[in-house]
C-alpha atoms as a PDB file:
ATOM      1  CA  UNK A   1      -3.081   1.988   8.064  1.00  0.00           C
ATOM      2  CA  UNK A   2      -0.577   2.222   5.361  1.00  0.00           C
ATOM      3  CA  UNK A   3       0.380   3.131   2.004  1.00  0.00           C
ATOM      4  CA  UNK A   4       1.194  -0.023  -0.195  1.00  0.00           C
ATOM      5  CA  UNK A   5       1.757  -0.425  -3.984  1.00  0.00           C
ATOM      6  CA  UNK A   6       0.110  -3.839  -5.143  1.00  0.00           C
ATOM      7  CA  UNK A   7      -1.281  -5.383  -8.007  1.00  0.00           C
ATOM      8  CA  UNK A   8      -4.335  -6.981  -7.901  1.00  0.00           C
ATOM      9  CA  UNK A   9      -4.446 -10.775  -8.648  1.00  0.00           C
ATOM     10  CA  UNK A  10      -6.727 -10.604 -11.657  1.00  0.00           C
ATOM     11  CA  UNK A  11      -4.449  -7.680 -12.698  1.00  0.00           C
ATOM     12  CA  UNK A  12      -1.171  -6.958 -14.381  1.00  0.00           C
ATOM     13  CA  UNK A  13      -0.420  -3.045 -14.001  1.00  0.00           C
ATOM     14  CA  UNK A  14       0.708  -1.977  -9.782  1.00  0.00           C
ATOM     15  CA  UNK A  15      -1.900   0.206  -8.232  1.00  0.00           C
ATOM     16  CA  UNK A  16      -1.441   2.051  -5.128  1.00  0.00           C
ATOM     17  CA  UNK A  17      -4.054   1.710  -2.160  1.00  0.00           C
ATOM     18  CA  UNK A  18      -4.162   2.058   2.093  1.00  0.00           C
ATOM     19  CA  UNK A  19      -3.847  -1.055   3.565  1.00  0.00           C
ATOM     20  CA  UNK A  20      -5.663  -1.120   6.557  1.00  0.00           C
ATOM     21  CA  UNK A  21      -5.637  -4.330   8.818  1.00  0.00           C
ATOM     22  CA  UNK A  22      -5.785  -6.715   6.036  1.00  0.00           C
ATOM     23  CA  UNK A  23      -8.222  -4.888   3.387  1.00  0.00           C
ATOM     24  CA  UNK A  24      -6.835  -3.020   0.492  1.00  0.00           C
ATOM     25  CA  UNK A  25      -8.567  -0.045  -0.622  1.00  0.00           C
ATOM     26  CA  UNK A  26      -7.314   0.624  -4.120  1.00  0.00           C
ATOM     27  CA  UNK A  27      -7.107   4.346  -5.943  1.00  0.00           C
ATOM     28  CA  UNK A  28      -8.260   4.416  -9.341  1.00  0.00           C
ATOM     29  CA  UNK A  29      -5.218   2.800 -12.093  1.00  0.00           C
ATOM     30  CA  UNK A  30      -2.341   5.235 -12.798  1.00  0.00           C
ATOM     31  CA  UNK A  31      -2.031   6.219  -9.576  1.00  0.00           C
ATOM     32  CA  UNK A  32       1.326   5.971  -7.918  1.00  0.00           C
ATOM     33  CA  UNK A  33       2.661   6.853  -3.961  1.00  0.00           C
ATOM     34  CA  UNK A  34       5.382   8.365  -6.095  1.00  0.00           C
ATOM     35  CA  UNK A  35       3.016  11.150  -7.301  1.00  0.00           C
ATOM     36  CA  UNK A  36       1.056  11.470  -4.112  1.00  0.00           C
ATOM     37  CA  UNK A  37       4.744  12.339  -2.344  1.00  0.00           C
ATOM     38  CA  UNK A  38       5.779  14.439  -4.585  1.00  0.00           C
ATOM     39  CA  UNK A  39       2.933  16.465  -4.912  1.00  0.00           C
ATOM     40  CA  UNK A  40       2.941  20.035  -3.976  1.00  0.00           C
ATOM     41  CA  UNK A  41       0.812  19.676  -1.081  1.00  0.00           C
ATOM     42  CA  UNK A  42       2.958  16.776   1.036  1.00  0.00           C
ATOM     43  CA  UNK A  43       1.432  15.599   3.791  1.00  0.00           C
ATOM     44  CA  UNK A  44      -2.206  17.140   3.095  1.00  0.00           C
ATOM     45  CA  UNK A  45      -2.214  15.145  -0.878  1.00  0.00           C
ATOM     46  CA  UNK A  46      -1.483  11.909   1.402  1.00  0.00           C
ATOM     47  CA  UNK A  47      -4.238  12.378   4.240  1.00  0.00           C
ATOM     48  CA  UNK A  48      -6.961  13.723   1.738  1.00  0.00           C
ATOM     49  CA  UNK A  49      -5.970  10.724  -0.604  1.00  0.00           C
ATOM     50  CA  UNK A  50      -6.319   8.391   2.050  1.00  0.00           C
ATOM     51  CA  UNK A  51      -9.811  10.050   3.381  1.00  0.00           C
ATOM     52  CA  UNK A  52     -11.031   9.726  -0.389  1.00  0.00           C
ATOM     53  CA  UNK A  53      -9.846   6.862  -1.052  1.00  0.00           C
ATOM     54  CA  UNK A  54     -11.807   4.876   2.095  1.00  0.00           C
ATOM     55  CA  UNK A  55     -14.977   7.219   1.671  1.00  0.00           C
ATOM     56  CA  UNK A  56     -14.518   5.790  -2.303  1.00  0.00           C
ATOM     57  CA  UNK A  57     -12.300   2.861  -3.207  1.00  0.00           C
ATOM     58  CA  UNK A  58     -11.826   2.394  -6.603  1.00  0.00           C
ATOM     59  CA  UNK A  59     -11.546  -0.832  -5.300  1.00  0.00           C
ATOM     60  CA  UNK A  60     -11.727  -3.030  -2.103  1.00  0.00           C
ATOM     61  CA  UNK A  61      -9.456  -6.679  -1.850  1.00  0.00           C
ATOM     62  CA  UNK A  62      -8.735  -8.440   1.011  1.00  0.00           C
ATOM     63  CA  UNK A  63      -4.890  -8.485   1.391  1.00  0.00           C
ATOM     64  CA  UNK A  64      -4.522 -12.211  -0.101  1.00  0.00           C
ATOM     65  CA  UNK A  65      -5.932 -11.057  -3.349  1.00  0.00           C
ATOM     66  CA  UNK A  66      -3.443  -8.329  -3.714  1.00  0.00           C
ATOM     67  CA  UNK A  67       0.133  -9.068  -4.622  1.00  0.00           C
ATOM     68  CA  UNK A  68       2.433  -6.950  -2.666  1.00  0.00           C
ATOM     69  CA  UNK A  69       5.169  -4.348  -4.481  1.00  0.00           C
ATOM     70  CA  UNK A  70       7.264  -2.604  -3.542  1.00  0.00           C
ATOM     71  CA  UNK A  71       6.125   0.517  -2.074  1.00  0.00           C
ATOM     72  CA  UNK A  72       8.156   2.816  -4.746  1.00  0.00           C
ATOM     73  CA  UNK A  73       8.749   0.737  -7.803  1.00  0.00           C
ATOM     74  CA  UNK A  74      11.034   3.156 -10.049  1.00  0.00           C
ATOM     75  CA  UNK A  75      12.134   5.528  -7.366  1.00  0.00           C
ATOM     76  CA  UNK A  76      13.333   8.997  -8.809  1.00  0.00           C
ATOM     77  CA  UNK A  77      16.804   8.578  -7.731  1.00  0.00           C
ATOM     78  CA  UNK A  78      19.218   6.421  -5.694  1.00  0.00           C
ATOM     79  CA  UNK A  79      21.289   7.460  -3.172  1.00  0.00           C
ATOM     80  CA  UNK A  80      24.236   5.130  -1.833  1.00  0.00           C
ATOM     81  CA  UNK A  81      25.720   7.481   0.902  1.00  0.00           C
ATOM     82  CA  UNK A  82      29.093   7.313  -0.509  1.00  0.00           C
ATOM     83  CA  UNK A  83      29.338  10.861   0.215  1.00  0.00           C
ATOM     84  CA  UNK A  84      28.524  10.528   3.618  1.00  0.00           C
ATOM     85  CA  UNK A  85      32.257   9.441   5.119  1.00  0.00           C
ATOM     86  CA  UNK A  86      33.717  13.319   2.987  1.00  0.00           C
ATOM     87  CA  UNK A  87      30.878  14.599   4.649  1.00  0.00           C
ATOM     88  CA  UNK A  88      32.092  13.145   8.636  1.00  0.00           C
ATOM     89  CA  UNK A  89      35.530  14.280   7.987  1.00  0.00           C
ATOM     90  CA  UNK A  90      34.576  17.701   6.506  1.00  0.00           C
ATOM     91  CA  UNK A  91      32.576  18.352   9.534  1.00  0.00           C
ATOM     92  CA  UNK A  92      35.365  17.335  11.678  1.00  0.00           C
ATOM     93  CA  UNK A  93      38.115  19.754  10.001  1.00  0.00           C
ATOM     94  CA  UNK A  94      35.324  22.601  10.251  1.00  0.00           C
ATOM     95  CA  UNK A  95      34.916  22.011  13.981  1.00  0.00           C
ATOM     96  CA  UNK A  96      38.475  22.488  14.953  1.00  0.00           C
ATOM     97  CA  UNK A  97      39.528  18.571  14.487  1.00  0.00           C
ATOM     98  CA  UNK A  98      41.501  16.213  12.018  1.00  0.00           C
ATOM     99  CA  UNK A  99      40.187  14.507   8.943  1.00  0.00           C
ATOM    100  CA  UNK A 100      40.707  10.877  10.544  1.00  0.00           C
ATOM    101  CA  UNK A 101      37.522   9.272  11.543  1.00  0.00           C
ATOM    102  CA  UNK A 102      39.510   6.631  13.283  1.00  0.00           C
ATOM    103  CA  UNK A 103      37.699   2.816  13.389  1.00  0.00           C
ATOM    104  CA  UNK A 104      34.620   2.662  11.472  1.00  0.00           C
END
């Protein structure tokens, strides 16, 4: 079981549903994995989604009638972990050593 972003075939906008083995079970339009993450509740807004969501599809496609998106279409932000290298050698310096990293 897993969370997918799709649109259906006969369909233009992505939905969001729980794949699970190769049937889609699709929450109503609008909704987004983007706005079950970042609700307040984490974890619980996913599981409680995905136990409404089997208990009522909105609606139900076999996977070959559902195009597959990605999973986060217009993420929030974008990280590139250009930072991450300062971040090595500022550790190092704080724990006693130099700023070289040496090979990479």
């Amino acid at each position: 079981m897993r969370w997918i972003t799709y649109r259906p075939a006969a369909g233009s906008e992505d939905r969001c549903g729980l794949l699970v083995d190769d049937t889609v079970y699709g929450l109503v339009p609008g909704s987004t994995l983007l706005g079950l993450l970042s609700a307040d509740e984490g974890d619980d807004q996913l599981r409680g989604a995905a136990e409404r969501v089997l208990r009522d599809p909105h609606e139900v496609l076999s996977l070959t009638e559902a195009q597959l998106r990605a999973p986060i279409p217009r993420p929030g932000q974008l990280r590139d972990a250009l930072c991450h290298l300062d971040h090595l050698r500022a550790c190092q310096v704080a724990l006693g050593g130099t700023a070289d990293l040496g090979e990479v």
